[in-house]
C-alpha atoms as a PDB file:
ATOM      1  CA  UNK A   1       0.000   0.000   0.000  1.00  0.00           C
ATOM      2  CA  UNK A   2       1.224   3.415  -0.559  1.00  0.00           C
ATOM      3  CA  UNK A   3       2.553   5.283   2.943  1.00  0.00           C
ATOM      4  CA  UNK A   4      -0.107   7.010   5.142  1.00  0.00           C
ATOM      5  CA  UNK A   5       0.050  10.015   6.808  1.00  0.00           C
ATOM      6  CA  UNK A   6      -0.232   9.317  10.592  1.00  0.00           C
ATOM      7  CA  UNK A   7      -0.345   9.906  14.034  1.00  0.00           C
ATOM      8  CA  UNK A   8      -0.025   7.615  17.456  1.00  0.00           C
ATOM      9  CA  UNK A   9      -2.922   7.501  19.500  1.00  0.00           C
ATOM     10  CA  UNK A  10      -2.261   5.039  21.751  1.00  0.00           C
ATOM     11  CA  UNK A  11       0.398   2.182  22.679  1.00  0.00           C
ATOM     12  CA  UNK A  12       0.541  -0.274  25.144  1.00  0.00           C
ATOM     13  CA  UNK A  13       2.776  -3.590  25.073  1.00  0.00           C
ATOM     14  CA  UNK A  14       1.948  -6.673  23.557  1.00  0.00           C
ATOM     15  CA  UNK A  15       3.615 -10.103  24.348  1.00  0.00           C
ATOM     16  CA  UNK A  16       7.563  -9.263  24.915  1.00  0.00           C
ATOM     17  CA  UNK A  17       8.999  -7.340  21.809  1.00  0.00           C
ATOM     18  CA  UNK A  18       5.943  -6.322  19.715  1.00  0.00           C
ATOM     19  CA  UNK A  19       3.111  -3.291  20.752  1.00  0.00           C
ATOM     20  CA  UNK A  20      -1.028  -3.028  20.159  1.00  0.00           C
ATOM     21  CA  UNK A  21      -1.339   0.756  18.779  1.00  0.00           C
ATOM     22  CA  UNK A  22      -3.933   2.730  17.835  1.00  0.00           C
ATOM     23  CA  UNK A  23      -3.293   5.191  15.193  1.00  0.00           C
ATOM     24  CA  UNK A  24      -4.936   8.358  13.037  1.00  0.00           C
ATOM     25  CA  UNK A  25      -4.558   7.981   9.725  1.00  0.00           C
ATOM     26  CA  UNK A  26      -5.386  10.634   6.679  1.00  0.00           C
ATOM     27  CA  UNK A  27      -7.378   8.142   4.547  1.00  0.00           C
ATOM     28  CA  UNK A  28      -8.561   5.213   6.509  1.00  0.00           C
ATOM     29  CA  UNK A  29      -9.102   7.292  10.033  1.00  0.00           C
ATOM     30  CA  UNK A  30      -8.479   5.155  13.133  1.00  0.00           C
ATOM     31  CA  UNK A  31      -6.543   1.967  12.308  1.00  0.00           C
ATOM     32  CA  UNK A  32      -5.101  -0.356  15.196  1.00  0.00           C
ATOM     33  CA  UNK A  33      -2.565  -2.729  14.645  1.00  0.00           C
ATOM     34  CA  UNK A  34      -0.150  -5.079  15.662  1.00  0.00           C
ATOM     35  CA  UNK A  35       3.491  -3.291  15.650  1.00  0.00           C
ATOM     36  CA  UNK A  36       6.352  -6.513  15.857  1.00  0.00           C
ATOM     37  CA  UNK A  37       9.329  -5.946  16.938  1.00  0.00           C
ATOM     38  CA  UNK A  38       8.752  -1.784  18.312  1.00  0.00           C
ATOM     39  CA  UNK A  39       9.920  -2.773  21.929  1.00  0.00           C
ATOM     40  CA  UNK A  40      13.193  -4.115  20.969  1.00  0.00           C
ATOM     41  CA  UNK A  41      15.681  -1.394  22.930  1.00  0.00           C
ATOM     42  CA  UNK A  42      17.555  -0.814  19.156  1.00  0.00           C
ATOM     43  CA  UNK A  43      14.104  -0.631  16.763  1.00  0.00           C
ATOM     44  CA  UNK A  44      14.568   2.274  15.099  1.00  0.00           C
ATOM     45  CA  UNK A  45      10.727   2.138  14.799  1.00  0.00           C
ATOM     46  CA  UNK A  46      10.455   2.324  18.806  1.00  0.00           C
ATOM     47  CA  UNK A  47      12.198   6.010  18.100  1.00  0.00           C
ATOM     48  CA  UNK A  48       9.718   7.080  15.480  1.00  0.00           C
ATOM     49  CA  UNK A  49       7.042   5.794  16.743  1.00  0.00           C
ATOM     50  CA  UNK A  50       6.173   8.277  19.549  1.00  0.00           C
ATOM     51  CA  UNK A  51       2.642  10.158  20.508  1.00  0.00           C
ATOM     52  CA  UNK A  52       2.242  14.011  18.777  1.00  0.00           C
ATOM     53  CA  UNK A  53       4.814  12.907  15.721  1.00  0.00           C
ATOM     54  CA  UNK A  54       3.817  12.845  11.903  1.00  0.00           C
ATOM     55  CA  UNK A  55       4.762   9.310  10.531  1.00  0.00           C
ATOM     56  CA  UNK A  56       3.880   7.282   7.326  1.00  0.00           C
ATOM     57  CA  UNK A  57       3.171   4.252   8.063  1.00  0.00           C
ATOM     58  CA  UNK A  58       1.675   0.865   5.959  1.00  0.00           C
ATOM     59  CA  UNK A  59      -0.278  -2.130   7.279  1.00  0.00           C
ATOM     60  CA  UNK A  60      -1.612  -5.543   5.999  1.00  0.00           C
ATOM     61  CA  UNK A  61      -4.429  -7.888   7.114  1.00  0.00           C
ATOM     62  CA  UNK A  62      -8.188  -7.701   6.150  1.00  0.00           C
ATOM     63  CA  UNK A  63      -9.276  -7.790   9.744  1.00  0.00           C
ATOM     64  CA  UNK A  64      -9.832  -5.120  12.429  1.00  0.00           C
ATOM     65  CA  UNK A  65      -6.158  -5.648  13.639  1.00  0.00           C
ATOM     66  CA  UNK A  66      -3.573  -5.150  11.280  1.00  0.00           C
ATOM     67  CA  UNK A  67      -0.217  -5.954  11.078  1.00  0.00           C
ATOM     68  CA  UNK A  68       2.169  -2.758  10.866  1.00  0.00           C
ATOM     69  CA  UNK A  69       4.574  -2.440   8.073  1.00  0.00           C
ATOM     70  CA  UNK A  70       6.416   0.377   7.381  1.00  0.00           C
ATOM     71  CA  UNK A  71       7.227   3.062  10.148  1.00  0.00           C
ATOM     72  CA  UNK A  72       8.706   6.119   9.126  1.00  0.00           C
ATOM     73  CA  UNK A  73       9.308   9.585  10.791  1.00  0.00           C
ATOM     74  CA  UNK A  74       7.938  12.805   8.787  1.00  0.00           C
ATOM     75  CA  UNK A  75       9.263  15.504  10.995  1.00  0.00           C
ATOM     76  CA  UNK A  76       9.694  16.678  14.498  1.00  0.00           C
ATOM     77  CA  UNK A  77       6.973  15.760  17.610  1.00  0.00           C
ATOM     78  CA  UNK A  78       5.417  18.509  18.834  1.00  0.00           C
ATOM     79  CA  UNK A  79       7.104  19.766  22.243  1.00  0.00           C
ATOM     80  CA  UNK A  80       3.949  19.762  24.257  1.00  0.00           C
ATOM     81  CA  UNK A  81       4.783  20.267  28.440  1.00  0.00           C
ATOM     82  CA  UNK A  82       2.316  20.998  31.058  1.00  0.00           C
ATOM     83  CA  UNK A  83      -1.264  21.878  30.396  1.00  0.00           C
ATOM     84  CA  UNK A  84      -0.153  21.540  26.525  1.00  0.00           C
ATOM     85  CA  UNK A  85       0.884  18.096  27.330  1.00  0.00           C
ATOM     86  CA  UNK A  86      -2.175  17.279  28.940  1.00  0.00           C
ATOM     87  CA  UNK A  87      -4.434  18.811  25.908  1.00  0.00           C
ATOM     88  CA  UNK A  88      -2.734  16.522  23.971  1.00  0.00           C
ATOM     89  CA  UNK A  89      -3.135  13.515  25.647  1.00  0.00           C
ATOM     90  CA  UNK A  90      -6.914  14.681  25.864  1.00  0.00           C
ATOM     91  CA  UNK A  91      -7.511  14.895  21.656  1.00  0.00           C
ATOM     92  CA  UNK A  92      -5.583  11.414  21.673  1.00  0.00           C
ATOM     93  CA  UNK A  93      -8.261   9.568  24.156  1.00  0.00           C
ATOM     94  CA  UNK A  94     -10.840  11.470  22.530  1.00  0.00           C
ATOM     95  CA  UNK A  95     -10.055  10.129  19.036  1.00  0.00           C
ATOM     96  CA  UNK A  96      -9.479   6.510  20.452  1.00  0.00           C
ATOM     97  CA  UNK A  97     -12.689   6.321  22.566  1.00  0.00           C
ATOM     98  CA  UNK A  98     -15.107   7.835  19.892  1.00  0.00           C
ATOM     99  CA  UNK A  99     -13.842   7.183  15.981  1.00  0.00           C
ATOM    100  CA  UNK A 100     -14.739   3.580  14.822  1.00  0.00           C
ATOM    101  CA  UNK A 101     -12.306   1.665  13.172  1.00  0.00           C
ATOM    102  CA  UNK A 102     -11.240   2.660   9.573  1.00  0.00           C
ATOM    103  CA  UNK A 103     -13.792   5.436   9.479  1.00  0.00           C
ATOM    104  CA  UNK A 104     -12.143   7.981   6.794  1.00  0.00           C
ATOM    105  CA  UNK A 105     -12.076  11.455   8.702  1.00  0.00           C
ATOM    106  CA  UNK A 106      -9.587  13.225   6.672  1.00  0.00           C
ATOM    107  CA  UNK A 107     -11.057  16.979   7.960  1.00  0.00           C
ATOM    108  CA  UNK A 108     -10.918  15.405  11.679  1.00  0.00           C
ATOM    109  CA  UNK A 109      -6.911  14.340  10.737  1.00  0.00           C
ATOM    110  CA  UNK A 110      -6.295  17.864   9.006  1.00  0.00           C
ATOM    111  CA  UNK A 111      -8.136  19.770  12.515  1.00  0.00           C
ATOM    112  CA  UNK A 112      -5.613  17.494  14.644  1.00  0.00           C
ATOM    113  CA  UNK A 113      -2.493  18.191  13.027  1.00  0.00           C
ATOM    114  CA  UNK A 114      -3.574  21.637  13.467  1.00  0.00           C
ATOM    115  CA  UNK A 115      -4.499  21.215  16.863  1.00  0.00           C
ATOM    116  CA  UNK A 116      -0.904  19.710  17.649  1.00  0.00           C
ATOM    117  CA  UNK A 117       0.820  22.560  15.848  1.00  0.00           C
ATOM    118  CA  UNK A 118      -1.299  25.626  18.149  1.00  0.00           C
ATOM    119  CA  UNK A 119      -1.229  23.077  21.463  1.00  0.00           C
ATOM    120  CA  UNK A 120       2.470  24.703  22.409  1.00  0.00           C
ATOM    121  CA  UNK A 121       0.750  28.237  22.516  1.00  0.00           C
ATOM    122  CA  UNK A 122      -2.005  28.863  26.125  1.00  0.00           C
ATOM    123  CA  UNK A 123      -3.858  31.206  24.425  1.00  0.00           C
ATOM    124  CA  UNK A 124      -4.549  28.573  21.249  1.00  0.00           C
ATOM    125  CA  UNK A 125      -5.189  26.026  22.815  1.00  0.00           C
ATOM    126  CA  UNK A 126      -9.528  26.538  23.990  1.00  0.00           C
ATOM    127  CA  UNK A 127     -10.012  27.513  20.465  1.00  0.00           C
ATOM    128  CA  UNK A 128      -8.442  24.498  18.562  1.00  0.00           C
ATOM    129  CA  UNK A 129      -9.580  21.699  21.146  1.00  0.00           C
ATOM    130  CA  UNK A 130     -12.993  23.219  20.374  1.00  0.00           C
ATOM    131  CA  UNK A 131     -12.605  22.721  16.665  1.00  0.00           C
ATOM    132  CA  UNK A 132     -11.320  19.788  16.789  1.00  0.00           C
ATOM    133  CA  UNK A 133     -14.219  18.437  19.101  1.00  0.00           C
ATOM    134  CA  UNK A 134     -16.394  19.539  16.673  1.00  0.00           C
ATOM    135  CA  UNK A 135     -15.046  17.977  13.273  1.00  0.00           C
ATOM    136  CA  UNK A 136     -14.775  14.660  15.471  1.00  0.00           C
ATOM    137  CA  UNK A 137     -19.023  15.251  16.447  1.00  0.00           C
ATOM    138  CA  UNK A 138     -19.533  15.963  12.379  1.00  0.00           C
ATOM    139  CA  UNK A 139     -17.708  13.107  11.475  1.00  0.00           C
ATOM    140  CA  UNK A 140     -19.889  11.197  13.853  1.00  0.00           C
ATOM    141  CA  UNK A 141     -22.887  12.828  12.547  1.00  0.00           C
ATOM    142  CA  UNK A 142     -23.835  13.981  16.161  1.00  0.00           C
ATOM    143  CA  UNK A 143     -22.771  17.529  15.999  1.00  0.00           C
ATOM    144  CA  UNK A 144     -25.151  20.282  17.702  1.00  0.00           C
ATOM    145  CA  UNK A 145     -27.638  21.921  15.505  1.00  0.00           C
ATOM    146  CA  UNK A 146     -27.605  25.839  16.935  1.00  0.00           C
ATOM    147  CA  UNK A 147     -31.592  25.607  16.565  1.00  0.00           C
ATOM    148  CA  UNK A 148     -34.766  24.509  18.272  1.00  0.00           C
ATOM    149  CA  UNK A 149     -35.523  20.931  18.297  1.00  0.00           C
ATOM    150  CA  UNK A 150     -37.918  21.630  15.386  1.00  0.00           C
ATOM    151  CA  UNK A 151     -35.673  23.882  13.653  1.00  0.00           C
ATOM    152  CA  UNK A 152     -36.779  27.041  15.126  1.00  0.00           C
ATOM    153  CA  UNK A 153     -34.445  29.906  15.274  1.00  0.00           C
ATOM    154  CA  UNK A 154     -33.146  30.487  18.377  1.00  0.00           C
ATOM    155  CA  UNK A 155     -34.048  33.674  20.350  1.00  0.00           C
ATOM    156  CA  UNK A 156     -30.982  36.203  21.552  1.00  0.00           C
ATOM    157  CA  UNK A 157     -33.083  37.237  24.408  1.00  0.00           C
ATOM    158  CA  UNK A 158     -34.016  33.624  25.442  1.00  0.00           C
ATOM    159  CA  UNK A 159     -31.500  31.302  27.258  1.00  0.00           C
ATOM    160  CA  UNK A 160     -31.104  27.407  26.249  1.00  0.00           C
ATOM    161  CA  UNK A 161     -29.738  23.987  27.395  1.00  0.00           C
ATOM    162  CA  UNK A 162     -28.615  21.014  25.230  1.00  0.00           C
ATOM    163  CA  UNK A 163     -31.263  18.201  24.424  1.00  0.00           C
ATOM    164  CA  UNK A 164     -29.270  15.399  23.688  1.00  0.00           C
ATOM    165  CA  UNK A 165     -32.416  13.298  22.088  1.00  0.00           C
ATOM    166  CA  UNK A 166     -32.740  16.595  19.020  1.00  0.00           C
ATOM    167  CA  UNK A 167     -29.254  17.602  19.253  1.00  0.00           C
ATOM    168  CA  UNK A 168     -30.695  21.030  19.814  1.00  0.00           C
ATOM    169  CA  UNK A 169     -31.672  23.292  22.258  1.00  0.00           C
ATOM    170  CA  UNK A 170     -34.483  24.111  24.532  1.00  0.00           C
ATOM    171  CA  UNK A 171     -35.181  27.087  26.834  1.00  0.00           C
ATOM    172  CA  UNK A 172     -34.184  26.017  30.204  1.00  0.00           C
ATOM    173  CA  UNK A 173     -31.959  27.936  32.877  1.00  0.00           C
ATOM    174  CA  UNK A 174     -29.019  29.078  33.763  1.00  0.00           C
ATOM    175  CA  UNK A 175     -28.610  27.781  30.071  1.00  0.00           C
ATOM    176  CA  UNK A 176     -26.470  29.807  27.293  1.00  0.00           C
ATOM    177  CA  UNK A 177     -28.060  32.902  25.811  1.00  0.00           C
ATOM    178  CA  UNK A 178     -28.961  32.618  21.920  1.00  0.00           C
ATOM    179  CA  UNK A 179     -27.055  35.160  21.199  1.00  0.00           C
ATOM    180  CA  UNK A 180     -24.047  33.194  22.125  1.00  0.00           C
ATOM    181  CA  UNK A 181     -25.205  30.218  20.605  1.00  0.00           C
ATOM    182  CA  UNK A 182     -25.628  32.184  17.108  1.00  0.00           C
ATOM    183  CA  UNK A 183     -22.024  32.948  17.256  1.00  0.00           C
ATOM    184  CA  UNK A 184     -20.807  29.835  18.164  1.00  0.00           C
ATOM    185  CA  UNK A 185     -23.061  28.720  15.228  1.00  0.00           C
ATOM    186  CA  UNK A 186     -21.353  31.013  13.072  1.00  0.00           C
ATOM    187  CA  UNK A 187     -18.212  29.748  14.019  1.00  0.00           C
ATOM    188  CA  UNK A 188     -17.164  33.093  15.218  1.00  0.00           C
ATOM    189  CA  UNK A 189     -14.228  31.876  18.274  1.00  0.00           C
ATOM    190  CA  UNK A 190     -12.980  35.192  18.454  1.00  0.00           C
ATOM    191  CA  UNK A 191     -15.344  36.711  20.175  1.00  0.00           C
ATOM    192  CA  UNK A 192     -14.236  37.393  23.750  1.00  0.00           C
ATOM    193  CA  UNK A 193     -16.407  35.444  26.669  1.00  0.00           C
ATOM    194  CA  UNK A 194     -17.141  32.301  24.616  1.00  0.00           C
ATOM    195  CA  UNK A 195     -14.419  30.045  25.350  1.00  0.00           C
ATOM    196  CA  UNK A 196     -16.157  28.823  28.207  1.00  0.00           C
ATOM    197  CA  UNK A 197     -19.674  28.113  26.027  1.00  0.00           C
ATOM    198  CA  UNK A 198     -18.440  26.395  23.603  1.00  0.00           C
ATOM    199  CA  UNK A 199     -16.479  23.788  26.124  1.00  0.00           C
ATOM    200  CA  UNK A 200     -20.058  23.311  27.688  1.00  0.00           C
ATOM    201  CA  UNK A 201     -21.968  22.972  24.094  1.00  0.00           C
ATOM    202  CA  UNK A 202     -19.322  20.564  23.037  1.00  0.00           C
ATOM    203  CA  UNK A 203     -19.134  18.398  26.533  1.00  0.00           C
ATOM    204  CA  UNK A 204     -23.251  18.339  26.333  1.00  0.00           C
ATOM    205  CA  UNK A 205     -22.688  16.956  22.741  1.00  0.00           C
ATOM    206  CA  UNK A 206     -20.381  14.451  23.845  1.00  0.00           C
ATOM    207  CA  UNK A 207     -21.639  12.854  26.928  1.00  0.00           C
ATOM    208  CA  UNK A 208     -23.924  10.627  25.270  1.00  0.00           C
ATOM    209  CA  UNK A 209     -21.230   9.118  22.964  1.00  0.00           C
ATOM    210  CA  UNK A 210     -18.636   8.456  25.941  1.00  0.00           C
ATOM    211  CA  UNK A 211     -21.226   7.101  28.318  1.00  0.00           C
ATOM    212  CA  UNK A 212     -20.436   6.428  32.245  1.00  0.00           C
ATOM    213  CA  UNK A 213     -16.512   5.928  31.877  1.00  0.00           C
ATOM    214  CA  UNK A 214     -14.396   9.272  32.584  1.00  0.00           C
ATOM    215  CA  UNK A 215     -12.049  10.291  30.118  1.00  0.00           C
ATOM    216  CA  UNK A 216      -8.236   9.801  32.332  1.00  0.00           C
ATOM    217  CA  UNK A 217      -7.080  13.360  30.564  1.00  0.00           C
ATOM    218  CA  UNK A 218     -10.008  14.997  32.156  1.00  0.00           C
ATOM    219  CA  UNK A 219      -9.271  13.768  35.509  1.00  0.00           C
ATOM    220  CA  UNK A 220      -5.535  14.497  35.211  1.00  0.00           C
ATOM    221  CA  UNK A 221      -6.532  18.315  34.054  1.00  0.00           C
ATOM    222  CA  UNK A 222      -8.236  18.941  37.201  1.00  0.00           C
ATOM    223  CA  UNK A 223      -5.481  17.721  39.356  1.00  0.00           C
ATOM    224  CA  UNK A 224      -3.201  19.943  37.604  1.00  0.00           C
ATOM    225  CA  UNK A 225      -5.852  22.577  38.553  1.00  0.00           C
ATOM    226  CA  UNK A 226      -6.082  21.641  41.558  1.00  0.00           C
ATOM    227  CA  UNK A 227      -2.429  21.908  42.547  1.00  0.00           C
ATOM    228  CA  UNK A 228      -2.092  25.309  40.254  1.00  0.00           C
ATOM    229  CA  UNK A 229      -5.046  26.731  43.233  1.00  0.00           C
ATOM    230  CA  UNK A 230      -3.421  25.120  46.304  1.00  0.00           C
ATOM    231  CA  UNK A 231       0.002  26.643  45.407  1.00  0.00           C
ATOM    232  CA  UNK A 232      -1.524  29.777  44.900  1.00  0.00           C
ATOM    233  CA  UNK A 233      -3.827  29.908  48.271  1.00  0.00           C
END
């Protein structure tokens, strides 16, 4: 096959050399395989293969776990530390929990290379998590319609709460104002004040896809949070 873009998802060991991996790929989206040989101390595919690095990578096998072929680096990781770091980790259990297997999501692969690329940068990082969220909950076909359940526009005055069922909203309190919501429809990020909407719109979109289980990255963000506010009390 001819070399896919990719990124590493996930890794975790598999019998004594080899590793089970879960990668993003440009044309066949998520794709796990079986990677032979990776844990060997002097694989030069254990250096390449690394989370938040562009690869190209080919496979074989007709099943749901493939067999990994080639492994090549296609420039630098991205130096993530610190809340970056944990951002990171966040899109990768995001992608790993929600895509299906070889689902082609080449706008959700474009929004996560672009995610990795702003991650280094605080002020970035809200606004591409968000986008990327989103492109993940279109490729899904679960994305929030900025409307009433039966299409109705949405009031600026009123205020409105997620309805998982309609994937719209309803008036309900404290809610989001529709004046937000029409900008967040109108994919208008810049706007100061809406960083914090747009988490809640997405997380309300999301719930019902990830079920009970916690995401770990979530968890791990507010212990860093934690510890920022105890070190500043």
């Amino acid at each position: 096959m001819t070399p896919q873009p990719a990124y590493l998802l996930h890794k975790r060991p598999y019998r004594e050399t080899s590793a089970l991996i879960e990668l993003l790929t440009l044309d066949h989206g998520r794709v796990r395989a079986v990677a032979r040989g990776v844990q060997r101390p002097r694989s030069q595919a254990r250096a390449a293969l690394q989370p938040f690095a562009p690869l190209h990578v080919t496979w074989s096998g007709g099943g749901e776990l493939k067999r990994l072929g080639l492994i090549e680096s296609r420039g630098p990781a991205a130096m993530l530390a610190g809340e970056g770091l944990l951002c990171g980790l966040y899109a990768n259990e995001l992608l790993t929990r929600l895509l299906p297997v070889e689902l082609p999501v080449a706008e959700v692969f474009a929004f996560y290379t672009a995610t990795l690329e702003a991650l280094p940068r605080p002020a970035a990082r809200a606004g591409v998590l968000r986008r990327l969220e989103l492109s993940l909950l279109e490729a899904l076909d679960a994305e929030p319609r900025f409307c009433g359940p039966e299409g109705q526009a949405l009031d600026p005055q009123g205020r409105y709460v997620f309805e998982p069922a309609s994937r719209a909203f309803v008036p309900g309190e404290p809610g989001i104002d529709g004046r937000t919501l029409k900008l967040l429809a109108a994919g208008d990020w810049r706007t100061p004040g809406l960083a914090g909407p747009a988490k809640a719109v997405t997380r309300a979109a999301m719930a019902p896809l990830l079920g009970s289980r916690p995401l770990r990255s979530r968890e791990w963000m507010h212990q860093l949070a934690a510890r920022r506010r105890a070190s500043q009390a």
